[in-house]
Protein backbone atom coordinates (compact mmCIF):
# COMPACT_ATOMS: atom_id res chain seq x y z
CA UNK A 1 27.57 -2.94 -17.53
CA UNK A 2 25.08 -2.63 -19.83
CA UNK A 3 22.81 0.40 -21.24
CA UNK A 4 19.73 -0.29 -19.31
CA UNK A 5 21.14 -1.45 -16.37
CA UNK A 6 23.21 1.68 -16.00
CA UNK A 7 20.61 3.76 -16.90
CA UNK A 8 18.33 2.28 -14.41
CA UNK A 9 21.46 3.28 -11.93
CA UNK A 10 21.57 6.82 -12.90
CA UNK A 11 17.46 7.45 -13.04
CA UNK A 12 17.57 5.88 -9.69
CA UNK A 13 19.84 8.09 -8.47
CA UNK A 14 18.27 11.60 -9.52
CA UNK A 15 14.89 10.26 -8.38
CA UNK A 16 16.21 9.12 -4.94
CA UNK A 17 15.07 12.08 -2.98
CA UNK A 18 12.02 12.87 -5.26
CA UNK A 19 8.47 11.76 -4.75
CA UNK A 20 8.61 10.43 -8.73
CA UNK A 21 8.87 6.90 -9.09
CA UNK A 22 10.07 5.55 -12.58
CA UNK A 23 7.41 3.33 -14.62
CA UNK A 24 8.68 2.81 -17.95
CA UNK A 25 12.41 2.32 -19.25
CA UNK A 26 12.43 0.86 -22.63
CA UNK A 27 15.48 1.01 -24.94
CA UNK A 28 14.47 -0.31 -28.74
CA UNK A 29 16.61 -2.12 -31.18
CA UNK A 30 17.75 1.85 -32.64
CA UNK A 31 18.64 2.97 -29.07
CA UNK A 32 15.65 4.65 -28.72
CA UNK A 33 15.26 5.17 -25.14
CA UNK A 34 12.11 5.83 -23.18
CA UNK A 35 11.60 6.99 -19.86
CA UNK A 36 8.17 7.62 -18.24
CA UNK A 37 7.91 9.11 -14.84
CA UNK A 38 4.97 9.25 -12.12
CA UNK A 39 3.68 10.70 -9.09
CA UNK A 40 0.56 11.49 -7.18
CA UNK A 41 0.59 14.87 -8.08
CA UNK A 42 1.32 14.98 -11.36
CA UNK A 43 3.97 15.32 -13.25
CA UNK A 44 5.88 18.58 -14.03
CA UNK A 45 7.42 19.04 -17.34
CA UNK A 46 10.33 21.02 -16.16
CA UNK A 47 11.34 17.93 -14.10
CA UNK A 48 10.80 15.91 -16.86
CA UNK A 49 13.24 18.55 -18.92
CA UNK A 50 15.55 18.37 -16.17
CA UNK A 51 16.02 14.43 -15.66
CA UNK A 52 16.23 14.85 -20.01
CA UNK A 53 19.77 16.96 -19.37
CA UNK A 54 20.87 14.79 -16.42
CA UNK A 55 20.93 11.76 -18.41
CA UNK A 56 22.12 13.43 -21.59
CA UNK A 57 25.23 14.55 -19.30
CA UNK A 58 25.32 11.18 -18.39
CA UNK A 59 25.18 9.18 -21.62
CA UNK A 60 27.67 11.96 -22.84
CA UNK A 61 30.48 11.15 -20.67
CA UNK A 62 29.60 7.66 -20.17
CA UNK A 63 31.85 4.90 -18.06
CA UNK A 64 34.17 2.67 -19.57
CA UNK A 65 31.94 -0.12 -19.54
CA UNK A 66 30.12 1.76 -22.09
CA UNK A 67 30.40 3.02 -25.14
CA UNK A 68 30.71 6.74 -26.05
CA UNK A 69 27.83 8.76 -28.13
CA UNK A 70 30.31 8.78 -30.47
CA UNK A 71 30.25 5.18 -31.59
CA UNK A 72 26.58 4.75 -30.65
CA UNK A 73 23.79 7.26 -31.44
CA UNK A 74 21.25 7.80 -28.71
CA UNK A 75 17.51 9.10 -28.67
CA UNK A 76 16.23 9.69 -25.54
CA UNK A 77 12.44 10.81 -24.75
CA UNK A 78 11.72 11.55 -20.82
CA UNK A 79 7.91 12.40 -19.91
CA UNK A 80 5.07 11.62 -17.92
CA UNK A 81 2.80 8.19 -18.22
CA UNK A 82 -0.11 8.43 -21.01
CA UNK A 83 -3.78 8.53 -19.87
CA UNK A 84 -4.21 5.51 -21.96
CA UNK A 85 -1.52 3.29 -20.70
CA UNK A 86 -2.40 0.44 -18.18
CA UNK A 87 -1.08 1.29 -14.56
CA UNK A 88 1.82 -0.61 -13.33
CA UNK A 89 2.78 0.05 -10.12
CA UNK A 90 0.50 0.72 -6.89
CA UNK A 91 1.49 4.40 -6.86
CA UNK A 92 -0.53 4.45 -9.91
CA UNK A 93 -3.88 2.83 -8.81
CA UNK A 94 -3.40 5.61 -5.11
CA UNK A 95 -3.47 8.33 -7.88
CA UNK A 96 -6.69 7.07 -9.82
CA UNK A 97 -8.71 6.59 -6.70
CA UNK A 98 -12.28 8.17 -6.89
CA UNK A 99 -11.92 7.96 -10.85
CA UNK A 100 -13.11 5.50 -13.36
CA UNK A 101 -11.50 2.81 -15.18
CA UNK A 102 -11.79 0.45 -17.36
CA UNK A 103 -10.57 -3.33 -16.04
CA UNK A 104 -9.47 -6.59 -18.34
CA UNK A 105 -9.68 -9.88 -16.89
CA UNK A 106 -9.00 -13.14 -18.82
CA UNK A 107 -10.91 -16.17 -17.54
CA UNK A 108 -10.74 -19.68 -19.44
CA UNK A 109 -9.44 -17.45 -22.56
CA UNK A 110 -12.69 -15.48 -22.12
CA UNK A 111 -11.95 -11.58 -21.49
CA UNK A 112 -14.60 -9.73 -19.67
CA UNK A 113 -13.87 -5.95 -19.43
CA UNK A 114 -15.64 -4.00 -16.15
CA UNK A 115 -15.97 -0.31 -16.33
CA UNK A 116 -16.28 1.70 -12.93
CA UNK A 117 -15.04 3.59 -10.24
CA UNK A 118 -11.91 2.63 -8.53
CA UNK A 119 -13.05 2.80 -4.62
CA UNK A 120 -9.92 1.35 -2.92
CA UNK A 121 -6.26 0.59 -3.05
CA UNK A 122 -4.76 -1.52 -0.28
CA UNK A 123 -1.55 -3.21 -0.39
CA UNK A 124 -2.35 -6.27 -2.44
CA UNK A 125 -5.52 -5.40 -3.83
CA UNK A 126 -7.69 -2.89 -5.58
CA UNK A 127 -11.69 -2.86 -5.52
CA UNK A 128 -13.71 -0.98 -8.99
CA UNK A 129 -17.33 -0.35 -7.87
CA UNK A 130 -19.74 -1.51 -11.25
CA UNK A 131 -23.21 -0.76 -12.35
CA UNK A 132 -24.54 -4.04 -13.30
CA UNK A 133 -28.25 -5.69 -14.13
CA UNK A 134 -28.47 -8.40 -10.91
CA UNK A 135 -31.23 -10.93 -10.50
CA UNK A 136 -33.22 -9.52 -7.50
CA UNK A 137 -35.05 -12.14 -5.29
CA UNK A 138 -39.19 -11.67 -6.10
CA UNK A 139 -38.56 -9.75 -9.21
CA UNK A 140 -38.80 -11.29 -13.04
CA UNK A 141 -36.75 -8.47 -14.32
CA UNK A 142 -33.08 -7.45 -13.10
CA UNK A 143 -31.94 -4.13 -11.78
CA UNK A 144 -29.04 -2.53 -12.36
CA UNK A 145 -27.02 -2.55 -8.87
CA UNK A 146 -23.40 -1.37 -7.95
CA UNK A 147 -21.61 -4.64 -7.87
CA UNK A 148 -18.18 -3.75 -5.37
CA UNK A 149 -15.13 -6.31 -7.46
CA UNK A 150 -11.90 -6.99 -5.50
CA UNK A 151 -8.91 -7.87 -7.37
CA UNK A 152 -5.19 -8.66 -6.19
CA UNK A 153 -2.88 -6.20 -8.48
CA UNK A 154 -1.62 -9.07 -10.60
CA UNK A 155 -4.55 -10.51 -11.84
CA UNK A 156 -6.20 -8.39 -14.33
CA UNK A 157 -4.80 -8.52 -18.10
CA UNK A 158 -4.50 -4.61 -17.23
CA UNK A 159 -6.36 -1.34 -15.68
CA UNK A 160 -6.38 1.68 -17.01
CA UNK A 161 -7.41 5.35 -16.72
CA UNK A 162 -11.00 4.95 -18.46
CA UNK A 163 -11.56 8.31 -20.85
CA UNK A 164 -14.98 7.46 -22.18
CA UNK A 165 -16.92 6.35 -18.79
């Protein structure tokens, strides 16, 4: 079996009867390994400290299939998501609801970001309401209006937590 397979197994497992849900498992060419954690709540740091010693007692008496810390040096960094890093799973868009983000969408090789506030999360899509300048029937200038955008979860380039709105 291999690394990130059974480490997938073993973060599964201590998560199982948590409400954390795992959004990041990355092992690097070094074996560096990253794990990021979520929830709705937040994320607590002594959890985070405690998944850190489960899989070090893990990785320290590893299986067979394996090999031992002693023939393979291991990093391993557990923590919570950044602010800054695009959302990935839906979890993560329920969290962010009622704050602003920023969205990326590639059309024709054109990207167009939208800044706003993230209104809804349903269970294919997610709506940002944006303050836009809209031609207004009778009027020769526009006015800025809040434009309501509805997007399936798999179509923007990413969404993310938006610091400077």
């Amino acid at each position: 079996m291999e690394l990130k397979q059974q480490l997938q197994e073993w973060i599964n497992e201590y998560l199982k009867d948590t409400d954390y849900q795992l959004i990041t498992l990355n092992i690097s060419a070094d074996n560096d390994i990253l794990v990021e954690v979520d929830r709705l709540q937040g994320v607590d740091v002594d959890f985070c400290a405690e998944l850190n010693r489960f899989l070090v007692e893990k990785l320290d008496n590893p299986s067979p299939a394996l090999p031992s810390r002693e023939s393979v040096d291991y990093s391993l960094e557990v923590g919570s998501v950044s602010l800054t890093d695009p959302f990935k799973t839906k979890m993560q868009f329920q969290k962010n609801l009622g704050h602003n983000v920023e969205v990326m969408m590639t059309t024709e090789g054109q990207s167009i970001k939208y800044k706003g506030l993230l209104v809804s999360v349903d269970e294919e899509t997610f709506s940002v309401d944006v303050e836009e300048k809209v031609a207004v029937q009778g009027k020769k200038r526009k006015e800025t209006q809040t434009v309501t955008h509805t997007w399936r979860f798999d179509e923007p380039k990413y969404v993310k937590y938006d610091l400077k709105f």
